[in-house]
PDB file of N, CA and C in Angstrom:
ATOM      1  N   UNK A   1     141.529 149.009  25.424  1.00  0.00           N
ATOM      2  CA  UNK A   1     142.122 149.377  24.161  1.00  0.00           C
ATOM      3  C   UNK A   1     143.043 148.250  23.716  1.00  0.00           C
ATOM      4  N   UNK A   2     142.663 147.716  22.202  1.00  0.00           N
ATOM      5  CA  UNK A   2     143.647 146.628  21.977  1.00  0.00           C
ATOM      6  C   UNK A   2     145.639 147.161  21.898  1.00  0.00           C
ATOM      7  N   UNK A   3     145.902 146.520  22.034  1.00  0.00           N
ATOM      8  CA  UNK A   3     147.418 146.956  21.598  1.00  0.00           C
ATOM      9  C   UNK A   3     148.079 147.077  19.967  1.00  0.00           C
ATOM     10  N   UNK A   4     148.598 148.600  20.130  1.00  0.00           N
ATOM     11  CA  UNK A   4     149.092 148.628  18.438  1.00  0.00           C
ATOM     12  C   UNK A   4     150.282 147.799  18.181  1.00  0.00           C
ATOM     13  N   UNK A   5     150.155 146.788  16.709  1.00  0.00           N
ATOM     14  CA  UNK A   5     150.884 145.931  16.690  1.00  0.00           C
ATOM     15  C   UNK A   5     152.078 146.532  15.921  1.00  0.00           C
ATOM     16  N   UNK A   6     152.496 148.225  15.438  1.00  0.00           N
ATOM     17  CA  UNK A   6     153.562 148.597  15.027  1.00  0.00           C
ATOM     18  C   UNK A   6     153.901 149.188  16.121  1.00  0.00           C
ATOM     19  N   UNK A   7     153.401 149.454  16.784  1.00  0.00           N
ATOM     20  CA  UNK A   7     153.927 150.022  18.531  1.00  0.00           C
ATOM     21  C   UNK A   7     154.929 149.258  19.401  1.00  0.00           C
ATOM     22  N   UNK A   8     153.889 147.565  19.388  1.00  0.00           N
ATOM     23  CA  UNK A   8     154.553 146.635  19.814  1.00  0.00           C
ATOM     24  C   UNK A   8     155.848 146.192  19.393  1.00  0.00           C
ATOM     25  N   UNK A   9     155.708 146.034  18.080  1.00  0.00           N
ATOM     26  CA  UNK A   9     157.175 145.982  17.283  1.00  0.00           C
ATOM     27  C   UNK A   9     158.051 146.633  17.244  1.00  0.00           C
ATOM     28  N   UNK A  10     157.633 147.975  17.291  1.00  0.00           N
ATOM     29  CA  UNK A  10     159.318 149.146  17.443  1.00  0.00           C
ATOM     30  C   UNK A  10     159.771 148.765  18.974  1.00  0.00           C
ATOM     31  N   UNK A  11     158.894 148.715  20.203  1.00  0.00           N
ATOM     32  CA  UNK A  11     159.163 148.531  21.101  1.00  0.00           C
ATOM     33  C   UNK A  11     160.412 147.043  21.246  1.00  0.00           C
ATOM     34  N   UNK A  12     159.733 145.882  20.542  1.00  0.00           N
ATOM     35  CA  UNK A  12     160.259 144.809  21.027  1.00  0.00           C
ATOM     36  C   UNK A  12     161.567 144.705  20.045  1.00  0.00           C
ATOM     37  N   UNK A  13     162.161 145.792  19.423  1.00  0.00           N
ATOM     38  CA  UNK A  13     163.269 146.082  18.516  1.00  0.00           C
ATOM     39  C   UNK A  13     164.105 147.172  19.494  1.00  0.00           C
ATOM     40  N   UNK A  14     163.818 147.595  20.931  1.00  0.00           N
ATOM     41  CA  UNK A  14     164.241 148.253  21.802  1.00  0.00           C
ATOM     42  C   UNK A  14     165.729 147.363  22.420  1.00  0.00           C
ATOM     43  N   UNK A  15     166.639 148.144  22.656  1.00  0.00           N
ATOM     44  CA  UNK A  15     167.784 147.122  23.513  1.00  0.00           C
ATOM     45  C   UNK A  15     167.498 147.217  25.406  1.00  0.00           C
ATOM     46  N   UNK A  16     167.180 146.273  26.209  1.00  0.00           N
ATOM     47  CA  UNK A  16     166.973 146.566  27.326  1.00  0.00           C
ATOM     48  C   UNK A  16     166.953 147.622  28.253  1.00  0.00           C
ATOM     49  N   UNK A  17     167.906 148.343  28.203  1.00  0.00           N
ATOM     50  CA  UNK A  17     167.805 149.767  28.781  1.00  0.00           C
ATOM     51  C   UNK A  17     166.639 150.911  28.252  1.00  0.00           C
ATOM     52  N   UNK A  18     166.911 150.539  26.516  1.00  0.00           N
ATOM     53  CA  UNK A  18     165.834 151.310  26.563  1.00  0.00           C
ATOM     54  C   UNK A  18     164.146 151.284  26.932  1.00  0.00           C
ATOM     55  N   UNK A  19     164.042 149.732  26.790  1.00  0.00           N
ATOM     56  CA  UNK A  19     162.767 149.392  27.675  1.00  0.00           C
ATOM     57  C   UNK A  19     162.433 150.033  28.960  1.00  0.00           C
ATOM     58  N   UNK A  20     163.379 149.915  29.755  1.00  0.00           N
ATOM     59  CA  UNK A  20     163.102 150.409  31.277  1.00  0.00           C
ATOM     60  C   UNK A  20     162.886 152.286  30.781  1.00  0.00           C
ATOM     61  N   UNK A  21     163.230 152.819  29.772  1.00  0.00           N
ATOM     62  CA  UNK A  21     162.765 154.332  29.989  1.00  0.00           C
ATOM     63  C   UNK A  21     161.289 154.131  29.300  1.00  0.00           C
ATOM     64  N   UNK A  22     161.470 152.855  28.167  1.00  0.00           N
ATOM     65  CA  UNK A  22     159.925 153.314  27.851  1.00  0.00           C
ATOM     66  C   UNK A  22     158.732 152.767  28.437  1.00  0.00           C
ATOM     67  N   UNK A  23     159.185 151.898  29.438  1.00  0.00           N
ATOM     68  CA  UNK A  23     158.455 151.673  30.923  1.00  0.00           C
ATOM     69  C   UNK A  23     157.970 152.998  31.940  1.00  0.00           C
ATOM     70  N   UNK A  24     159.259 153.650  32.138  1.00  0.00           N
ATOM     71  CA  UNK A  24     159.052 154.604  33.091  1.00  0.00           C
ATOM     72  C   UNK A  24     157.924 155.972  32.266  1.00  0.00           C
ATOM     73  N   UNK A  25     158.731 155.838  31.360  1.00  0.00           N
ATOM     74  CA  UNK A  25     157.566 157.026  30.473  1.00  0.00           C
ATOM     75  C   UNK A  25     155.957 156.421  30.284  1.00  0.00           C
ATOM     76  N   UNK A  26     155.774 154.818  30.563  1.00  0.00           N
ATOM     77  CA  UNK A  26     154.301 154.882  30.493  1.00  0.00           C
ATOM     78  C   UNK A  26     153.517 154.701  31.823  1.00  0.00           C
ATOM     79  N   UNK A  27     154.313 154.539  32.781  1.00  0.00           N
ATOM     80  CA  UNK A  27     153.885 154.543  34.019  1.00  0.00           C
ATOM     81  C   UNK A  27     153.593 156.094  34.440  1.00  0.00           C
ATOM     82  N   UNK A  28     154.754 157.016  33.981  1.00  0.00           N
ATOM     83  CA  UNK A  28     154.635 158.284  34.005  1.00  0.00           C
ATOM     84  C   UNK A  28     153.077 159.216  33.193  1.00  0.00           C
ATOM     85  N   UNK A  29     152.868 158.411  32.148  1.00  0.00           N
ATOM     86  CA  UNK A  29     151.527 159.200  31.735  1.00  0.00           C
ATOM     87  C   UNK A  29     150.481 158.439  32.478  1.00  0.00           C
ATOM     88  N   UNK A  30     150.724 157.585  32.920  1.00  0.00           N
ATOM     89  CA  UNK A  30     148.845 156.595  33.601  1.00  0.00           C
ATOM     90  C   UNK A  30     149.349 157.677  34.656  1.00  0.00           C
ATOM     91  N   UNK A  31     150.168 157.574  35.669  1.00  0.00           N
ATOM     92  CA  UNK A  31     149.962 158.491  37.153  1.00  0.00           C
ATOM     93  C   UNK A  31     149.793 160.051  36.965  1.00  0.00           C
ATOM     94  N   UNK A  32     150.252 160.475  35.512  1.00  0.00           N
ATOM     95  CA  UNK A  32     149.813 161.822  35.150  1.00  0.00           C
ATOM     96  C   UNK A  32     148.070 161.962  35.452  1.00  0.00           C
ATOM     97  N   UNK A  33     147.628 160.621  34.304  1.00  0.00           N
ATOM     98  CA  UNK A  33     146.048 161.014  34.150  1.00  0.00           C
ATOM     99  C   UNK A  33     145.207 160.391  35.317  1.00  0.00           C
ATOM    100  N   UNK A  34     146.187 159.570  36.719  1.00  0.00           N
ATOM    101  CA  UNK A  34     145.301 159.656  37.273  1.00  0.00           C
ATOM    102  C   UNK A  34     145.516 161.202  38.271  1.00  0.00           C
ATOM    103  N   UNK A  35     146.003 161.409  38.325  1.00  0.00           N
ATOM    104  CA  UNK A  35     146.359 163.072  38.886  1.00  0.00           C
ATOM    105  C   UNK A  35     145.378 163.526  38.508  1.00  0.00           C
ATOM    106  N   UNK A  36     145.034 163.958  37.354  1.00  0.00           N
ATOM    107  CA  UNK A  36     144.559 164.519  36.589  1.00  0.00           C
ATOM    108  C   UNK A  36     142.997 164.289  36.990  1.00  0.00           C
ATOM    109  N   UNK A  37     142.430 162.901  37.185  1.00  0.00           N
ATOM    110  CA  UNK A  37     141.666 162.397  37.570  1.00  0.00           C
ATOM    111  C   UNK A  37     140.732 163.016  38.910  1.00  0.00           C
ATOM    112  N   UNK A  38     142.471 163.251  39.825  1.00  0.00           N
ATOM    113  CA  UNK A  38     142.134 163.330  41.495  1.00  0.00           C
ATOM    114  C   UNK A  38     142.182 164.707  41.832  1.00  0.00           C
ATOM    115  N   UNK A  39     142.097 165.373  40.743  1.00  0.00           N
ATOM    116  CA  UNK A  39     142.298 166.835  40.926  1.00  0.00           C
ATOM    117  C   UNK A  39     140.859 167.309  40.364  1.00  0.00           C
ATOM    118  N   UNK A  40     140.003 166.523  39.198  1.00  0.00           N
ATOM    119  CA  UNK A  40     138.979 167.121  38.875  1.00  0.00           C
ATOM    120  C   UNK A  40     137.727 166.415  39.999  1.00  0.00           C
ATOM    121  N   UNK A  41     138.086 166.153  40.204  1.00  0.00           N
ATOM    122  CA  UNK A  41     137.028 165.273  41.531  1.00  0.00           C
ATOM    123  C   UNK A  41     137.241 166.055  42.782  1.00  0.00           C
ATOM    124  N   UNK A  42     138.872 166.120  43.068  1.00  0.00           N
ATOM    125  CA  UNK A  42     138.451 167.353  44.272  1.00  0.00           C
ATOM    126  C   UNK A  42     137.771 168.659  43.857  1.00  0.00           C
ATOM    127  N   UNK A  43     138.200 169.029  42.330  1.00  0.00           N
ATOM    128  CA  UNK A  43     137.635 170.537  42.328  1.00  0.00           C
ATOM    129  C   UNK A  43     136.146 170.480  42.185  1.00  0.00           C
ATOM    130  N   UNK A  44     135.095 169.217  41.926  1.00  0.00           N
ATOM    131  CA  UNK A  44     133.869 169.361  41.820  1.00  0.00           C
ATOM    132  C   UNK A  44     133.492 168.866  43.668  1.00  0.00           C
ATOM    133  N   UNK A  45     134.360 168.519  44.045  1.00  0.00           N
ATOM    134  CA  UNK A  45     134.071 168.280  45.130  1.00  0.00           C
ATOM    135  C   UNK A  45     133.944 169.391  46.458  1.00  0.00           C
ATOM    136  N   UNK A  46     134.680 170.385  45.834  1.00  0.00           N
ATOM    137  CA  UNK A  46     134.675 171.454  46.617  1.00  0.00           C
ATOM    138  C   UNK A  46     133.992 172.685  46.032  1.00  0.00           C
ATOM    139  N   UNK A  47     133.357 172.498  44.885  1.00  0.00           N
ATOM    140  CA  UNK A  47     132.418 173.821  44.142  1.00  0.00           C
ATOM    141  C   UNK A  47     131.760 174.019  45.265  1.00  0.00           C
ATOM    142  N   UNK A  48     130.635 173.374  45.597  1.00  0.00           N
ATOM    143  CA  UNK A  48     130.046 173.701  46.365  1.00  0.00           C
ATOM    144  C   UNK A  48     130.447 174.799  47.963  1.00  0.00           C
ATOM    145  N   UNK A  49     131.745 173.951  48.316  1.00  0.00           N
ATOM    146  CA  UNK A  49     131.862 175.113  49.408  1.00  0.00           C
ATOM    147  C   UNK A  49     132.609 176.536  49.317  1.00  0.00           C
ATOM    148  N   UNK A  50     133.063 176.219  48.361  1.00  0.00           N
ATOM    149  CA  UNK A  50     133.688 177.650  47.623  1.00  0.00           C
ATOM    150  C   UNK A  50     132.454 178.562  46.924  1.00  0.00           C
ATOM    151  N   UNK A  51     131.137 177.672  46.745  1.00  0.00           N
ATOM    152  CA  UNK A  51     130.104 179.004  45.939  1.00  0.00           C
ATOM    153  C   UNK A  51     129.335 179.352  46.924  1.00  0.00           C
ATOM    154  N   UNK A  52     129.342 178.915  48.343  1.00  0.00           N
ATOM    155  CA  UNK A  52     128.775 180.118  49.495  1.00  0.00           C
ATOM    156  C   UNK A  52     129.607 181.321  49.761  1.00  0.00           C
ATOM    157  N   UNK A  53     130.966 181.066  49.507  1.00  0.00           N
ATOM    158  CA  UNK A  53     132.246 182.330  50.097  1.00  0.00           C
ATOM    159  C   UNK A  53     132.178 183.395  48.821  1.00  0.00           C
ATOM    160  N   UNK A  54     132.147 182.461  47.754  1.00  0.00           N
ATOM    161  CA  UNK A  54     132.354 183.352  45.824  1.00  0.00           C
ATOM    162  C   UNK A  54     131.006 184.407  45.754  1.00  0.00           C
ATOM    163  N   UNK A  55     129.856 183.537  45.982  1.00  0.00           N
ATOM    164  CA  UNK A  55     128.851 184.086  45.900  1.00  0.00           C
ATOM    165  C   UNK A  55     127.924 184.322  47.073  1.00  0.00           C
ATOM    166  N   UNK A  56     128.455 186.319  47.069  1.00  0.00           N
ATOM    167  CA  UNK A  56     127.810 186.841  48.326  1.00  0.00           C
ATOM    168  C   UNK A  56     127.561 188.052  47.421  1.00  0.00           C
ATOM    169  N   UNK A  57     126.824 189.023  48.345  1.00  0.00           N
ATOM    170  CA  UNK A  57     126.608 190.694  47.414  1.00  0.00           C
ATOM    171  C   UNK A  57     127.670 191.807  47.717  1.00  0.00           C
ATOM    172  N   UNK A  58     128.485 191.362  48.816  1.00  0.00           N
ATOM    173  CA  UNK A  58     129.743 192.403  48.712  1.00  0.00           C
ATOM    174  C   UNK A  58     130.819 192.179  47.562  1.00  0.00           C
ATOM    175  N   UNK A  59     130.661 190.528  47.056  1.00  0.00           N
ATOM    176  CA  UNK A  59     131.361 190.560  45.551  1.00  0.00           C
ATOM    177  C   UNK A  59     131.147 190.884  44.544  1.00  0.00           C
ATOM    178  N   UNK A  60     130.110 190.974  44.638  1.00  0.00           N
ATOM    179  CA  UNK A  60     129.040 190.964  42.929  1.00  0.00           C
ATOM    180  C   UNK A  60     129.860 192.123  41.970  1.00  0.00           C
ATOM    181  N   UNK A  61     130.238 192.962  42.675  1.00  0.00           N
ATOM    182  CA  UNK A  61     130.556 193.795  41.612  1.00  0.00           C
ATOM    183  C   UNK A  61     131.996 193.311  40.617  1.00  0.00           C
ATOM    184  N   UNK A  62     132.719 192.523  41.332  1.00  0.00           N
ATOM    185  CA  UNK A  62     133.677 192.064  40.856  1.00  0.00           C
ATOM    186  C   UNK A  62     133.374 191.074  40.062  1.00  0.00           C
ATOM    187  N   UNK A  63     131.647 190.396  39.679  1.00  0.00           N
ATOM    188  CA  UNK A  63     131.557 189.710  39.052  1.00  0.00           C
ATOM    189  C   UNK A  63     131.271 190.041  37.403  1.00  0.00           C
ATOM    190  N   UNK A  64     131.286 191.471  37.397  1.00  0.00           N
ATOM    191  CA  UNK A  64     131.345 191.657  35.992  1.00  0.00           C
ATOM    192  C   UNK A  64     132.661 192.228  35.298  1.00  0.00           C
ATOM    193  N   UNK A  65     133.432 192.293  36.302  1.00  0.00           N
ATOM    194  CA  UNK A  65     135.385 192.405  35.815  1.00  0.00           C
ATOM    195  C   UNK A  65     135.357 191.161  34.701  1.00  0.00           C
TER     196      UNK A  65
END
């Protein structure tokens, strides 16, 4: 993604301190979305062993709740 050049500018109109929060706030959303990332990969990673336990015939009936 190229960089927005009114983005860049409000930023580089920042006084030093405030750089370091708007540092921490973008480091804070990349490690959000890779979370985000490592959480949908475990949950496809584990469908499978969770749909032998989910899907048996002593549940079924709870499958139309």
């Amino acid at each position: 993604m190229l960089a927005n050049p009114a983005l860049i500018e409000k930023i580089d109109t920042l006084p030093g301190d405030c750089l370091a929060e708007v540092e921490d706030f973008v480091d804070f959303i990349r490690q959000r979305d890779q979370d985000r990332v490592l959480v949908r990969a475990a949950a496809a990673a584990s469908a499978p062993a969770f749909a032998a336990v989910w899907e048996n015939s002593e549940d079924a009936a709870y499958d139309a709740v």
